[in-house]
C-alpha atoms as a PDB file:
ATOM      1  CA  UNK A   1     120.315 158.695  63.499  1.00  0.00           C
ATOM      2  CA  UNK A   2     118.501 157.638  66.970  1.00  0.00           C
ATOM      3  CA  UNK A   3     117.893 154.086  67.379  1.00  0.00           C
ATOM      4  CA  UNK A   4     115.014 153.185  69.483  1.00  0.00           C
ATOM      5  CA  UNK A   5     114.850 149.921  71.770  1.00  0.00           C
ATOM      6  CA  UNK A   6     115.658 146.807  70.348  1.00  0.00           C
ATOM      7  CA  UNK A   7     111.963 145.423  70.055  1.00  0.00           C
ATOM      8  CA  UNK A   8     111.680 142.146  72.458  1.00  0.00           C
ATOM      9  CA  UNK A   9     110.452 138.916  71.225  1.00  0.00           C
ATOM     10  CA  UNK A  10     109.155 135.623  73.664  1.00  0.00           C
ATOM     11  CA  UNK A  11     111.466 133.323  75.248  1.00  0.00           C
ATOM     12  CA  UNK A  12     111.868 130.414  72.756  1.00  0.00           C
ATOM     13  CA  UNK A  13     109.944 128.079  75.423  1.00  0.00           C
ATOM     14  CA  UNK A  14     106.903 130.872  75.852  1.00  0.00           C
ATOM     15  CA  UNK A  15     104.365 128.068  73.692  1.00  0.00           C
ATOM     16  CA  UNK A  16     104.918 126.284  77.031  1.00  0.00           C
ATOM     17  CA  UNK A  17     105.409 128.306  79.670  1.00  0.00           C
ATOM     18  CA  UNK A  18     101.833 129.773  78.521  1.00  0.00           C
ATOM     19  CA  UNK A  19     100.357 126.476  78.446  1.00  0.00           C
ATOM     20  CA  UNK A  20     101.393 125.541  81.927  1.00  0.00           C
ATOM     21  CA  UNK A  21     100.376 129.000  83.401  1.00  0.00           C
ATOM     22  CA  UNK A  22      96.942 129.479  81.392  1.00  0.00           C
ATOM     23  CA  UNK A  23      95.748 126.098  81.669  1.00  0.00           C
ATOM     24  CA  UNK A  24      96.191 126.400  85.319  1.00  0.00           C
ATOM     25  CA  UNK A  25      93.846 129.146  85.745  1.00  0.00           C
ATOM     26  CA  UNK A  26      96.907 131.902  86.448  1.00  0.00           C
ATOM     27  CA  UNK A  27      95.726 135.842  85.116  1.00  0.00           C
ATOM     28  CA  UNK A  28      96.880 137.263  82.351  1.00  0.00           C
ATOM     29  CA  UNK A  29      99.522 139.481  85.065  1.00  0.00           C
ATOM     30  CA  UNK A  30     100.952 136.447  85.766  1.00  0.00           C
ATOM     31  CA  UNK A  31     101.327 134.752  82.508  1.00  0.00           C
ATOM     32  CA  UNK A  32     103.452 138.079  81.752  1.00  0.00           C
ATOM     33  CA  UNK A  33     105.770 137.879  84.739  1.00  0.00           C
ATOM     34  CA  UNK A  34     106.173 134.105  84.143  1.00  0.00           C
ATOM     35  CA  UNK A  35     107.455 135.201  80.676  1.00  0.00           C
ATOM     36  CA  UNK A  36     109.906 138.140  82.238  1.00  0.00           C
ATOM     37  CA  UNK A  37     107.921 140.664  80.376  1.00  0.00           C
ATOM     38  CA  UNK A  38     105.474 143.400  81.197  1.00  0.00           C
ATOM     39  CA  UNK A  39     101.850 143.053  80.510  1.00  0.00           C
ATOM     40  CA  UNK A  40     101.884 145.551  77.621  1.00  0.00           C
ATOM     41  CA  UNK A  41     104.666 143.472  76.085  1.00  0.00           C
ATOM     42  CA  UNK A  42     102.379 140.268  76.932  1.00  0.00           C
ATOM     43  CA  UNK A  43      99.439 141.964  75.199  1.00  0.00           C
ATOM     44  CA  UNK A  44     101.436 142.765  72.084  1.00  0.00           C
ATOM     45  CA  UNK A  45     103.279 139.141  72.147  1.00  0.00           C
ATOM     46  CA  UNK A  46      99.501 137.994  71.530  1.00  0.00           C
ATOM     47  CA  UNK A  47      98.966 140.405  69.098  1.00  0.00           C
ATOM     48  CA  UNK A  48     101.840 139.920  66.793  1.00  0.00           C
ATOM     49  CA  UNK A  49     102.022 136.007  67.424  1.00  0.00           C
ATOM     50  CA  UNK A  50      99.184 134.204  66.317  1.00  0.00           C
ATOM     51  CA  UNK A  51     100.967 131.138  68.052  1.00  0.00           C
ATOM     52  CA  UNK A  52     100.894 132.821  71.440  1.00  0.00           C
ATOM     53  CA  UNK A  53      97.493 133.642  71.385  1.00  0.00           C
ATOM     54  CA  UNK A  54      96.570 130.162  69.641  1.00  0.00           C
ATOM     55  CA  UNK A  55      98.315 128.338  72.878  1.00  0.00           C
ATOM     56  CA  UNK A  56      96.598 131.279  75.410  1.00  0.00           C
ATOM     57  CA  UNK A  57      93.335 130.196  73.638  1.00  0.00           C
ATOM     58  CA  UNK A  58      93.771 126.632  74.163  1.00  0.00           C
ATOM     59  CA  UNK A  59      95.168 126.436  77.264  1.00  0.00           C
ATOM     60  CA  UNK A  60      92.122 128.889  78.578  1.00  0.00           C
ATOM     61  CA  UNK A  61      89.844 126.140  77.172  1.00  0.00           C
ATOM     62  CA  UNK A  62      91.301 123.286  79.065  1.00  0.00           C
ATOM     63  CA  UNK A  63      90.970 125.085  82.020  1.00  0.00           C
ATOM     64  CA  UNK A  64      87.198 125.867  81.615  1.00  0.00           C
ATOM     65  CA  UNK A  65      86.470 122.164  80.402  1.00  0.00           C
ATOM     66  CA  UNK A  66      88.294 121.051  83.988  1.00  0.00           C
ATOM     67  CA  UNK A  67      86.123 123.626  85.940  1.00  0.00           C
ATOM     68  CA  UNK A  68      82.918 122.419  84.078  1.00  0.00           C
ATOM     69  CA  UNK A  69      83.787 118.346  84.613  1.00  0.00           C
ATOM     70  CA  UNK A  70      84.561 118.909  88.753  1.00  0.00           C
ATOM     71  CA  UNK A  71      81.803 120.981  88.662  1.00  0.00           C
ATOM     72  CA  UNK A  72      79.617 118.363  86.523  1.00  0.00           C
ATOM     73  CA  UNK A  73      80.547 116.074  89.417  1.00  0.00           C
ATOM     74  CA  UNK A  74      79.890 117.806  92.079  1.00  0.00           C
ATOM     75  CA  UNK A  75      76.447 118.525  90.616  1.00  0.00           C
ATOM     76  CA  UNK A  76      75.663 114.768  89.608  1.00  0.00           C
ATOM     77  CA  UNK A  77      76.785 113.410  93.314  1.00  0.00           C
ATOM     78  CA  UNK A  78      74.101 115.586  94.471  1.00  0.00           C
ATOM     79  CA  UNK A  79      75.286 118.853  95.104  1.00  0.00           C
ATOM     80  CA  UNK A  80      72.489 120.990  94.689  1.00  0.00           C
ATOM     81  CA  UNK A  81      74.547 124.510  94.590  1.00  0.00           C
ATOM     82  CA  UNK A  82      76.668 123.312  91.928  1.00  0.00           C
ATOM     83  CA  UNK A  83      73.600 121.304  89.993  1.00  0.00           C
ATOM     84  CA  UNK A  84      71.818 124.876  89.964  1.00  0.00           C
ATOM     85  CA  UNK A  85      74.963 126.865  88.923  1.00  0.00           C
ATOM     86  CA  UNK A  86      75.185 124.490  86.100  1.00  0.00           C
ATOM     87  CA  UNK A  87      71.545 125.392  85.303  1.00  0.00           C
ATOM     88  CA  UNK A  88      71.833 128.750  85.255  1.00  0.00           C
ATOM     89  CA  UNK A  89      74.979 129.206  83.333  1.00  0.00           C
ATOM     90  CA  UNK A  90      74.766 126.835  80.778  1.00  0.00           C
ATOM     91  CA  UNK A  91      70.840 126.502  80.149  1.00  0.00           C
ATOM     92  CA  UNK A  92      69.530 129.751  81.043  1.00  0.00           C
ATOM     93  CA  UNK A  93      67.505 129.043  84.197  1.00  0.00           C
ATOM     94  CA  UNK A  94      66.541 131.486  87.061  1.00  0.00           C
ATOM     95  CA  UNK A  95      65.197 131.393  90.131  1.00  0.00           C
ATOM     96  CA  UNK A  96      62.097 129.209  90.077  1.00  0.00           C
ATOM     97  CA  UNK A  97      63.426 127.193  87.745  1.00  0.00           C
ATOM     98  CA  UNK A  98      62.287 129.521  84.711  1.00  0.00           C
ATOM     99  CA  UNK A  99      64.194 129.443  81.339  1.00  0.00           C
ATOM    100  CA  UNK A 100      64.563 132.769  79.533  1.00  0.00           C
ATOM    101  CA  UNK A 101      64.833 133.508  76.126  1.00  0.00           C
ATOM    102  CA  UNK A 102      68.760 133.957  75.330  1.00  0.00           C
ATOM    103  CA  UNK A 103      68.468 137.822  74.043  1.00  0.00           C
ATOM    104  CA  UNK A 104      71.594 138.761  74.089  1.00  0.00           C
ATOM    105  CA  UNK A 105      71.458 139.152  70.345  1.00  0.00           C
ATOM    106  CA  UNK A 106      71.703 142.882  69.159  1.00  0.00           C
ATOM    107  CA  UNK A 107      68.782 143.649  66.987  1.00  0.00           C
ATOM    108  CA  UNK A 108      68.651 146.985  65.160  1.00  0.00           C
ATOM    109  CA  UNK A 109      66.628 148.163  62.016  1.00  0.00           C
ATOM    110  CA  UNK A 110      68.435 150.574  59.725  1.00  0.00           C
ATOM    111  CA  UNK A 111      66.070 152.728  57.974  1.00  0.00           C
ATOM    112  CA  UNK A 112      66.959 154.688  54.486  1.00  0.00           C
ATOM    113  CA  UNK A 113      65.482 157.237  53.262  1.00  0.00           C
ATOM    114  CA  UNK A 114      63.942 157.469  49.771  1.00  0.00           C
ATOM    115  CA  UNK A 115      66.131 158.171  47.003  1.00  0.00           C
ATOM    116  CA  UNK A 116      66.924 162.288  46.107  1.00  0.00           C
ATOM    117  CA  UNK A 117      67.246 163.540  43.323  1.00  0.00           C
ATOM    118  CA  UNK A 118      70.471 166.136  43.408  1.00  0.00           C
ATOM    119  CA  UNK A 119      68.375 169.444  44.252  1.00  0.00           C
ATOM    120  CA  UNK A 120      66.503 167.543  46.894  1.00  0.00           C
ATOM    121  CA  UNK A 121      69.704 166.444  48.093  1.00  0.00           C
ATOM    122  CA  UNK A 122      71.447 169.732  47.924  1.00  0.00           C
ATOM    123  CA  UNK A 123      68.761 170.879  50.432  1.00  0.00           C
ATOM    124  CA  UNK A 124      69.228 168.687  52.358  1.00  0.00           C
ATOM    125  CA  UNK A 125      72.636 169.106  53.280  1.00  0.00           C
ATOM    126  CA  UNK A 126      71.979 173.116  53.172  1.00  0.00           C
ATOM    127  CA  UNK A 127      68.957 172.331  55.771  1.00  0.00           C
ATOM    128  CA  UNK A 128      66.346 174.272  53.512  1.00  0.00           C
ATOM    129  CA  UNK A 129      63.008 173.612  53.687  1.00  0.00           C
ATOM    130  CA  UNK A 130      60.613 173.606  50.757  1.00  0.00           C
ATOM    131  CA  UNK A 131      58.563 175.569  53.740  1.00  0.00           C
ATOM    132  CA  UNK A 132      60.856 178.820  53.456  1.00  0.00           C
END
C-alpha cells in the first residue's frame, strides 16, 4: 500500500508567530516563511484552522486600526494629504469635495416566468412553437 506524505501541521507557537508578523503589516509570503512552510501549506493552515485564521484576522485588524490612528494624526495636526485621504476612503468624497452614493451594492431583478402547465412545458424544452 503507498503512503503519501505525512500531512504537516503549524509549529505549536504559529498563534504567535502570526500575530507578531500580521500585525506588523508583513504579506501573507512572509507570514509562510516565518512559519517554515510554503504558501500553499500557509493557505491550507488557514483553511483547516479556524484558530490560524482567527489570529491572521485579528492581527490584520490591529494593523489597520494603527495605520488609521497615525494617519488620524497626521490629518488632525494639519496635514492636508492625509486629512483628504481620510475623506475619501472612509466617507466617500472626491475631488471637489463631492460625496457619492456608496453603490457598490449588487442589485439584480430575477424575473420568472408564468407557471406551465406540462404540455406547455414540454414545448418548451423541445423549442416548439405554437407558430409551427
Amino acid at each position: 500500500m503507498a503512503m503519501g506524505r505525512p500531512k504537516i501541521m503549524p509549529p505549536e507557537n504559529a498563534v504567535e508567530i502570526i500575530e507578531k508578523t500580521a500585525s506588523h503589516g508583513c504579506s501573507e509570503k512572509t507570514i509562510a516563511r516565518a512559519l517554515g512552510v510554503s504558501f500553499d501549506t500557509w493557505m491550507r493552515f488557514r483553511e483547516d484552522h479556524p484558530e490560524l485564521k482567527e489570529a491572521y484576522d485579528q492581527a490584520r485588524a490591529v494593523e489597520h486600526d494603527a495605520l488609521v490612528g497615525v494617519l488620524f494624526e497626521k490629518a488632525m495636526k494639519g496635514d492636508a494629504t492625509a486629512a483628504m485621504f481620510l475623506l475619501k476612503c472612509r466617507h466617500n468624497y472626491r475631488d471637489g469635495g463631492v460625496t457619492i452614493e456608496d453603490n457598490r451594492r449588487v442589485q439584480m431583478a430575477v424575473v420568472l416566468p408564468t407557471s406551465l402547465n406540462a404540455d406547455q412545458y414540454k414545448q418548451l424544452i423541445e423549442g416548439v412553437t405554437d407558430d409551427e
